[in-house]
C-alpha atoms as a PDB file:
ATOM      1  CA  UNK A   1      19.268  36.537-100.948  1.00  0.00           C
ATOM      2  CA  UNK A   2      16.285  34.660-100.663  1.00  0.00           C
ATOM      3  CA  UNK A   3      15.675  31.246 -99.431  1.00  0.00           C
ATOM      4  CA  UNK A   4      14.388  29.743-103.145  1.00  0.00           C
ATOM      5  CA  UNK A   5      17.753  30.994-104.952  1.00  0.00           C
ATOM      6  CA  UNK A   6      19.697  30.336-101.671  1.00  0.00           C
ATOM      7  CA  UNK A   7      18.442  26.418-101.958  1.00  0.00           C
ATOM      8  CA  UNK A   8      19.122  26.267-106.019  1.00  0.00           C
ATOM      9  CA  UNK A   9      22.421  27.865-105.062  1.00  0.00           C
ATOM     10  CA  UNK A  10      23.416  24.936-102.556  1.00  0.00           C
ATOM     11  CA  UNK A  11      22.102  22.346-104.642  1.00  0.00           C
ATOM     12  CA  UNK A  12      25.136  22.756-107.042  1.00  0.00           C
ATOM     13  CA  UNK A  13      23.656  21.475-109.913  1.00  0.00           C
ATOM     14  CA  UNK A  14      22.955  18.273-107.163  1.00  0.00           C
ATOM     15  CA  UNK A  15      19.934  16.564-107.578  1.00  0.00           C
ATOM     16  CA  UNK A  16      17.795  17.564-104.140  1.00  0.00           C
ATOM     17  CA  UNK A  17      17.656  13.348-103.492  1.00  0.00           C
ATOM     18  CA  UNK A  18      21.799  13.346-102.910  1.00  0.00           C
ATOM     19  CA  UNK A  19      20.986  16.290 -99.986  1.00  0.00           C
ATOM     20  CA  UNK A  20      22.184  14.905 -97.006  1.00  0.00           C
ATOM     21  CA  UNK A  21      22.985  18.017 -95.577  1.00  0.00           C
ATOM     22  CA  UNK A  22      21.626  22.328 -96.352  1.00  0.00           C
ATOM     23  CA  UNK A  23      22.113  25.648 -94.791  1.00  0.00           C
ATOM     24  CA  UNK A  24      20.248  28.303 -96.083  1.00  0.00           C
ATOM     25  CA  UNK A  25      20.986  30.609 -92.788  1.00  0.00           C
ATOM     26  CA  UNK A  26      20.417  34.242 -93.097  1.00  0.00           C
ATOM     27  CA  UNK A  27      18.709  34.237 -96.382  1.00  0.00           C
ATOM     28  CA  UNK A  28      15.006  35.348 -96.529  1.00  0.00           C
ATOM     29  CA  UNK A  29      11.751  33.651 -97.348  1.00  0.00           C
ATOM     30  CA  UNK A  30       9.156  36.405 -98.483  1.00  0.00           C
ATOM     31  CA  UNK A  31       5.930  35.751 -96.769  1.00  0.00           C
ATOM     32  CA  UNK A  32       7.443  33.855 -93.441  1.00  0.00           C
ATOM     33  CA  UNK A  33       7.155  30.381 -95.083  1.00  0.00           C
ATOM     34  CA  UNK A  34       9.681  27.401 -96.131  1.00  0.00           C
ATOM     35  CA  UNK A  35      10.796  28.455-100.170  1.00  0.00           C
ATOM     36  CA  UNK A  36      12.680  26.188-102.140  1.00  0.00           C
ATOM     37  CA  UNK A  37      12.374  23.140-100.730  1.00  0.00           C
ATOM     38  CA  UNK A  38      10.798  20.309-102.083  1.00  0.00           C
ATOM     39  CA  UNK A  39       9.789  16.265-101.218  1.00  0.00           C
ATOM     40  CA  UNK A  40      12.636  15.301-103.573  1.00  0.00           C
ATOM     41  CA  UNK A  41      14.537  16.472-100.681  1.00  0.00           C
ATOM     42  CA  UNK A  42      14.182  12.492 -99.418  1.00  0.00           C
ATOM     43  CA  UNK A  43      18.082  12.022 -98.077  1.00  0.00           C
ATOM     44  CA  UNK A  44      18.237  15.332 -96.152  1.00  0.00           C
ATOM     45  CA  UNK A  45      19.124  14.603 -92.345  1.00  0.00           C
ATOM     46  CA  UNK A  46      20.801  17.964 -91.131  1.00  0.00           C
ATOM     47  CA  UNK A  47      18.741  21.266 -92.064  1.00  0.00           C
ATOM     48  CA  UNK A  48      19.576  24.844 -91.060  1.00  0.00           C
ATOM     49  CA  UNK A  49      17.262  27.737 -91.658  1.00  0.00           C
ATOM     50  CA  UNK A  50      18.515  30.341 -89.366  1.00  0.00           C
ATOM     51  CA  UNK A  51      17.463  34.101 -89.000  1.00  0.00           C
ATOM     52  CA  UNK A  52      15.376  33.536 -92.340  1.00  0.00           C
ATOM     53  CA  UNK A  53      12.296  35.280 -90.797  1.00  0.00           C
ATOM     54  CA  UNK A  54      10.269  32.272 -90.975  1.00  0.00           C
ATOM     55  CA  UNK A  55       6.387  32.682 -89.011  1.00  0.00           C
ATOM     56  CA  UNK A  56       5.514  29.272 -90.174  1.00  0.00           C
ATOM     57  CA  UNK A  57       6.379  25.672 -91.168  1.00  0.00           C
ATOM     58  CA  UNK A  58       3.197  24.880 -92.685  1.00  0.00           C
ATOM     59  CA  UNK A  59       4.964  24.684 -96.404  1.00  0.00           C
ATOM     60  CA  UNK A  60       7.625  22.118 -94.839  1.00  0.00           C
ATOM     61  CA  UNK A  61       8.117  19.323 -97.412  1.00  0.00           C
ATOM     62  CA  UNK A  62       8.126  15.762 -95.984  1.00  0.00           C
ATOM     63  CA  UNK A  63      11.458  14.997 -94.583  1.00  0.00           C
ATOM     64  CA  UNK A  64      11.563  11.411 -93.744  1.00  0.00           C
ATOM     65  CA  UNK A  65      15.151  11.061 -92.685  1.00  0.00           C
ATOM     66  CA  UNK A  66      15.867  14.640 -91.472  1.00  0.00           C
ATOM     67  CA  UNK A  67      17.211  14.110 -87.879  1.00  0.00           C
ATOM     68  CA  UNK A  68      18.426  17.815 -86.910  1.00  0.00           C
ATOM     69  CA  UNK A  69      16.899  21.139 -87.729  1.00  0.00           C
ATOM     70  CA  UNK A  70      18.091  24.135 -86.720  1.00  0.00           C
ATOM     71  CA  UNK A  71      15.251  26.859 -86.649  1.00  0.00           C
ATOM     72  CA  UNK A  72      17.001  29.398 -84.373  1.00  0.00           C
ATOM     73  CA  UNK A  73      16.447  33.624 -84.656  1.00  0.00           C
ATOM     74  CA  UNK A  74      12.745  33.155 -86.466  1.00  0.00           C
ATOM     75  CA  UNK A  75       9.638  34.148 -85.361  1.00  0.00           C
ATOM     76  CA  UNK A  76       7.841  30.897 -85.542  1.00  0.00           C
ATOM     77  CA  UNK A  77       4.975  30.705 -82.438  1.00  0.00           C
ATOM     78  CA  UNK A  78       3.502  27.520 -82.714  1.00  0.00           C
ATOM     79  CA  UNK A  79       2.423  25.093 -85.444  1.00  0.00           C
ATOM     80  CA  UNK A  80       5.142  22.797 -84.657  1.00  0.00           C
ATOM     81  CA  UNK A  81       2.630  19.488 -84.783  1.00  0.00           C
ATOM     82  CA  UNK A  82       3.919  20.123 -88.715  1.00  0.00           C
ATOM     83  CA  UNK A  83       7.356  18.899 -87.786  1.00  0.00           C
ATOM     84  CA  UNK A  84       5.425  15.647 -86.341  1.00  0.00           C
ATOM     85  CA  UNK A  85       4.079  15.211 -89.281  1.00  0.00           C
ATOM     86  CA  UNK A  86       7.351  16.015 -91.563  1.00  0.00           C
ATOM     87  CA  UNK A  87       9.877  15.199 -89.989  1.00  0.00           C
ATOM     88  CA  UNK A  88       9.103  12.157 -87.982  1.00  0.00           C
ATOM     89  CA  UNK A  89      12.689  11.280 -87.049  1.00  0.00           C
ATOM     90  CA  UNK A  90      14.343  14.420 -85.455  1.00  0.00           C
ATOM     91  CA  UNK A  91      16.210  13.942 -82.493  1.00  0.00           C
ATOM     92  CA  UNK A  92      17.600  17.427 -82.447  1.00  0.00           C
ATOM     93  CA  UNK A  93      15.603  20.340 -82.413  1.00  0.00           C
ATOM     94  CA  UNK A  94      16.549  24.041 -82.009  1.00  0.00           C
ATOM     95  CA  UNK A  95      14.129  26.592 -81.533  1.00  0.00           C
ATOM     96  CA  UNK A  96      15.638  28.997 -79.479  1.00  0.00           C
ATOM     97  CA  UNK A  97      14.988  32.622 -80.091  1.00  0.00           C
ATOM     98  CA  UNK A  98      11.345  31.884 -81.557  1.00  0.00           C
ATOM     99  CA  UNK A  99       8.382  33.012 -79.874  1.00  0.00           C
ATOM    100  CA  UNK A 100       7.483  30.719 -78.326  1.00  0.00           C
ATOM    101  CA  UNK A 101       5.624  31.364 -74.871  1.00  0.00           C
ATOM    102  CA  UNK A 102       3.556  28.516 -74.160  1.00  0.00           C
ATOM    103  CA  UNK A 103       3.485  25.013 -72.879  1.00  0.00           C
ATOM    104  CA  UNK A 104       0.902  24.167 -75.206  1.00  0.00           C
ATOM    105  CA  UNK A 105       2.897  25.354 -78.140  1.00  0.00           C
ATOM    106  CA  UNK A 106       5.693  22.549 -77.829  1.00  0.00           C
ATOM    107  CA  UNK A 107       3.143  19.804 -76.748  1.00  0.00           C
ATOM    108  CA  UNK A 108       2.417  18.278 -80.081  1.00  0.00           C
ATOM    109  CA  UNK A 109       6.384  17.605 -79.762  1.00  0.00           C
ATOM    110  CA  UNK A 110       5.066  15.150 -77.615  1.00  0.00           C
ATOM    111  CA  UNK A 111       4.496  13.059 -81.045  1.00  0.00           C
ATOM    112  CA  UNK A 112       8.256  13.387 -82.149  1.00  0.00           C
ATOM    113  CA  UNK A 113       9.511   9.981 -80.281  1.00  0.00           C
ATOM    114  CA  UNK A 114      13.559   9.932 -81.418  1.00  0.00           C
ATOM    115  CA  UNK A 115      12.991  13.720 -80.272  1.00  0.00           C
ATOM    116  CA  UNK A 116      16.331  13.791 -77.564  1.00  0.00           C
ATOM    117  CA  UNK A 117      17.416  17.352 -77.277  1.00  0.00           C
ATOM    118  CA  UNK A 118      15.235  20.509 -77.612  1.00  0.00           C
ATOM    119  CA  UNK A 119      16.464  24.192 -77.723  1.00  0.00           C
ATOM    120  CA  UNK A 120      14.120  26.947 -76.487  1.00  0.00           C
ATOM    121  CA  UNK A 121      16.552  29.422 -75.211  1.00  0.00           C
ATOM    122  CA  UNK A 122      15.935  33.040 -75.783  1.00  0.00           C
ATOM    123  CA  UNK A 123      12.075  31.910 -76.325  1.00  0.00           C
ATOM    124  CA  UNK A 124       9.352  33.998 -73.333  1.00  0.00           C
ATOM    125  CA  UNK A 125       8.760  29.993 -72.520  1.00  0.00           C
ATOM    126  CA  UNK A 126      11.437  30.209 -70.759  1.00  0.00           C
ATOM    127  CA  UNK A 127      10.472  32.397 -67.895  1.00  0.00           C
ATOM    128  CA  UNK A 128       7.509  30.566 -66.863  1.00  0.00           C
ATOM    129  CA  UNK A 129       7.947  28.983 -63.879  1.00  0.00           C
ATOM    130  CA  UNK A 130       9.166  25.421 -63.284  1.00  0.00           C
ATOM    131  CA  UNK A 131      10.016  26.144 -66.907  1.00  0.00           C
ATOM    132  CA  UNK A 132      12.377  22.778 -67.054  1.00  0.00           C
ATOM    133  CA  UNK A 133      10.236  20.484 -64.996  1.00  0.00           C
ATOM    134  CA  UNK A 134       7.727  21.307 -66.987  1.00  0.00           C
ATOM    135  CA  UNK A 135       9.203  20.729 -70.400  1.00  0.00           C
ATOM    136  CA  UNK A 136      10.731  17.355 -69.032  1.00  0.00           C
ATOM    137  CA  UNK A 137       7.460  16.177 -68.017  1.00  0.00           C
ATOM    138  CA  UNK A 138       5.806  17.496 -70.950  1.00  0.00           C
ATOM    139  CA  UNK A 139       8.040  15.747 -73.256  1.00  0.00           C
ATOM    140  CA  UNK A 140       9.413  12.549 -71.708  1.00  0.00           C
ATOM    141  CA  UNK A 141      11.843  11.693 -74.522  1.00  0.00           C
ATOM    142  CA  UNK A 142      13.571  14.096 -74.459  1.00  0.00           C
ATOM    143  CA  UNK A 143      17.381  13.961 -72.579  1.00  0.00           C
ATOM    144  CA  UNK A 144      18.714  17.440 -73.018  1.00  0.00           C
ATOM    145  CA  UNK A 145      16.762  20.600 -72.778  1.00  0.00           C
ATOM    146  CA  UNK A 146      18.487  24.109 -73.634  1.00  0.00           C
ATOM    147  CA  UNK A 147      22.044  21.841 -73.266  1.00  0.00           C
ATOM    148  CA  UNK A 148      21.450  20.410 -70.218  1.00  0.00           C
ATOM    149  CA  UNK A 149      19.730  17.022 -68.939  1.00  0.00           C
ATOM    150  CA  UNK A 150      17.061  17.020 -66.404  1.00  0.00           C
ATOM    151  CA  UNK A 151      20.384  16.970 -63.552  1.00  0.00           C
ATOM    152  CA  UNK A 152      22.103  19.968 -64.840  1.00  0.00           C
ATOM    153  CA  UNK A 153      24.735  18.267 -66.804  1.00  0.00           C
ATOM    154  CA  UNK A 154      25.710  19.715 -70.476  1.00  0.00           C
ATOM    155  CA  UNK A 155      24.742  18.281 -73.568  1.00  0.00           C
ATOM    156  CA  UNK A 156      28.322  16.610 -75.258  1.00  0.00           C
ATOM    157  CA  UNK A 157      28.831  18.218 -78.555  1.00  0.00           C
ATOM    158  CA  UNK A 158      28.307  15.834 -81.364  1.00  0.00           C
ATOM    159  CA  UNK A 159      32.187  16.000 -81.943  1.00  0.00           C
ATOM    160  CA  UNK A 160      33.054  14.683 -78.169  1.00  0.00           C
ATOM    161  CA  UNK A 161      30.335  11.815 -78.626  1.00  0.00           C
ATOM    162  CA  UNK A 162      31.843  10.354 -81.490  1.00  0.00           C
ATOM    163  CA  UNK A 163      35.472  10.671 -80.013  1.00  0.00           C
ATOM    164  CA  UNK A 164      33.395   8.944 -76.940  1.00  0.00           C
ATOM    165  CA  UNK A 165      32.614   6.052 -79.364  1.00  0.00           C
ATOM    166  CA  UNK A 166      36.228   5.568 -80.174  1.00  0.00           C
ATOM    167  CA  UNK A 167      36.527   4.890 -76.480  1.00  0.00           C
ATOM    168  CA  UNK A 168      38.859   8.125 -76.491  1.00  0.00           C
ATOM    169  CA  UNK A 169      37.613  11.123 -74.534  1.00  0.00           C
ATOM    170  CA  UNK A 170      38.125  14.747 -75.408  1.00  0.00           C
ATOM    171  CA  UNK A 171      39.889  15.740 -72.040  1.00  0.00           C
ATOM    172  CA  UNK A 172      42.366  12.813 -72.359  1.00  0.00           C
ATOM    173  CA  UNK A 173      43.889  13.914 -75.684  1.00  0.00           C
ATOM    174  CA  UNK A 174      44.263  17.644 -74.481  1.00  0.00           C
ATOM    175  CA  UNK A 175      45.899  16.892 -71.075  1.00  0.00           C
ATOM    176  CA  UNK A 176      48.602  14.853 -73.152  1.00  0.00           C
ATOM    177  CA  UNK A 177      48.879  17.547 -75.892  1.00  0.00           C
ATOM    178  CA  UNK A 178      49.337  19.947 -73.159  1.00  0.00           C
ATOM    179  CA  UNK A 179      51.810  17.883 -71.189  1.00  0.00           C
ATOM    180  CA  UNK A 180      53.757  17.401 -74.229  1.00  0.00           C
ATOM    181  CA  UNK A 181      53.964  21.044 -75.063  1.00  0.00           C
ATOM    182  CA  UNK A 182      55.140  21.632 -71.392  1.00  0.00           C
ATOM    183  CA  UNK A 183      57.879  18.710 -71.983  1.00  0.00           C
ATOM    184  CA  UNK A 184      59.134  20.935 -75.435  1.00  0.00           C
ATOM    185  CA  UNK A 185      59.278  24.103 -73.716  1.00  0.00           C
ATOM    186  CA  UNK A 186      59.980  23.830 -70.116  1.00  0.00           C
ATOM    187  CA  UNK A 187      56.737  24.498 -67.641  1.00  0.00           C
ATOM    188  CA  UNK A 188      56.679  28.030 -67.535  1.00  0.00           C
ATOM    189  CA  UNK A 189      56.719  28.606 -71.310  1.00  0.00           C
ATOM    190  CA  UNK A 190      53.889  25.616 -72.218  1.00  0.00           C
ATOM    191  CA  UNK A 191      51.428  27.421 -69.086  1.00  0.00           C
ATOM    192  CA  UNK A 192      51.945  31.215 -71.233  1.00  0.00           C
ATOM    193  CA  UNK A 193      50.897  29.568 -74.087  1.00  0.00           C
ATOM    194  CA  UNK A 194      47.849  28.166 -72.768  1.00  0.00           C
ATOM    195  CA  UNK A 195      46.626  30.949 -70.971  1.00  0.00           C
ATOM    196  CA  UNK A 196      46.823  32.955 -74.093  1.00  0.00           C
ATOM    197  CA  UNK A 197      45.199  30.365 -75.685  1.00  0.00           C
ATOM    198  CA  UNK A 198      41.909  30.533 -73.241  1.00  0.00           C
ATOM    199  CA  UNK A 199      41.587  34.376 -73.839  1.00  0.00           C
END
């Protein structure tokens, strides 16, 4: 499908303003560019165009409040001072499996200041050498790089940060869960069941 009838399709007889959030992975834009969106699009904050053969953002609408796009499996190179200009607000950005080779290409990121994790994995950038200090330094906003801040440690999912807020952590709640299945079925039986579970 392509992305223009992909986009009406979502829209569900919506108007594009009550948008907050589209996926239009997988479908195809015809001549590598955005289709179907427009600046009506003014609530949109989460935007996924995945594996939709993209080569360029330069038809990117203005996206004021748009703070994650997912632009994985394209074959965009460069021209990402558009998202600057578009998308002001991102803080997550995932370009991973672009091609992407060069520093200079994610420089004018350098302009996106909310910017907090980037995604270049499966991008050539990522076998330069010093290919992490030199994204960090590059682009001092940013905390997490390919999942992982400047010491290593993974990115929380979005889901464990907001259980974080509630003061609760993820790996409290599972160790009780798991304690209380071992208290319904005797040790040996709760242990089976979450080995299973892990393969």
């Amino acid at each position: 499908m392509d992305m223009k009838k992909r986009v009406t399709l979502e829209l569900r007889n919506r108007s594009p303003a009550e948008i907050v959030e589209l996926v239009v992975d997988n479908s195809r834009s015809a001549d590598g560019e955005v289709e179907g969106l427009t600046d009506e699009f003014t609530e949109l904050q989460f935007l996924s165009m995945v594996n939709v053969a993209l080569t360029s953002l330069a038809k990117l609408p203005s996206l004021p409040k748009l703070r994650k796009l997912e632009l994985s499996n394209n074959n965009l190179s460069g021209s990402l001072e558009t998202l600057c200009e578009k998308c002001p607000n991102l803080t997550y950005l995932n370009l991973s499996g672009n091609k992407i080779k060069e520093l200079s290409k994610v420089e004018p990121l350098q302009n996106l200041k909310s910017l907090q994790s980037l995604d270049l994995f499966n991008c050539e950038i990522t076998t330069l050498e010093d290919y992490r200090e030199s994204v960090f330094e590059l682009l001092p906003q940013i905390t997490y790089l390919d999942g992982f801040d400047q010491e290593d440690n993974e990115a929380p999912d979005s889901e464990a940060e907001e259980e974080d807020e509630d003061g609760a952590g993820l790996a409290g709640d599972y160790d009780d869960e798991e304690d209380e299945e071992e208290d319904e079925d005797g040790s040996e039986g709760g242990e089976v069941l979450s080995q299973s579970g892990c393969l």
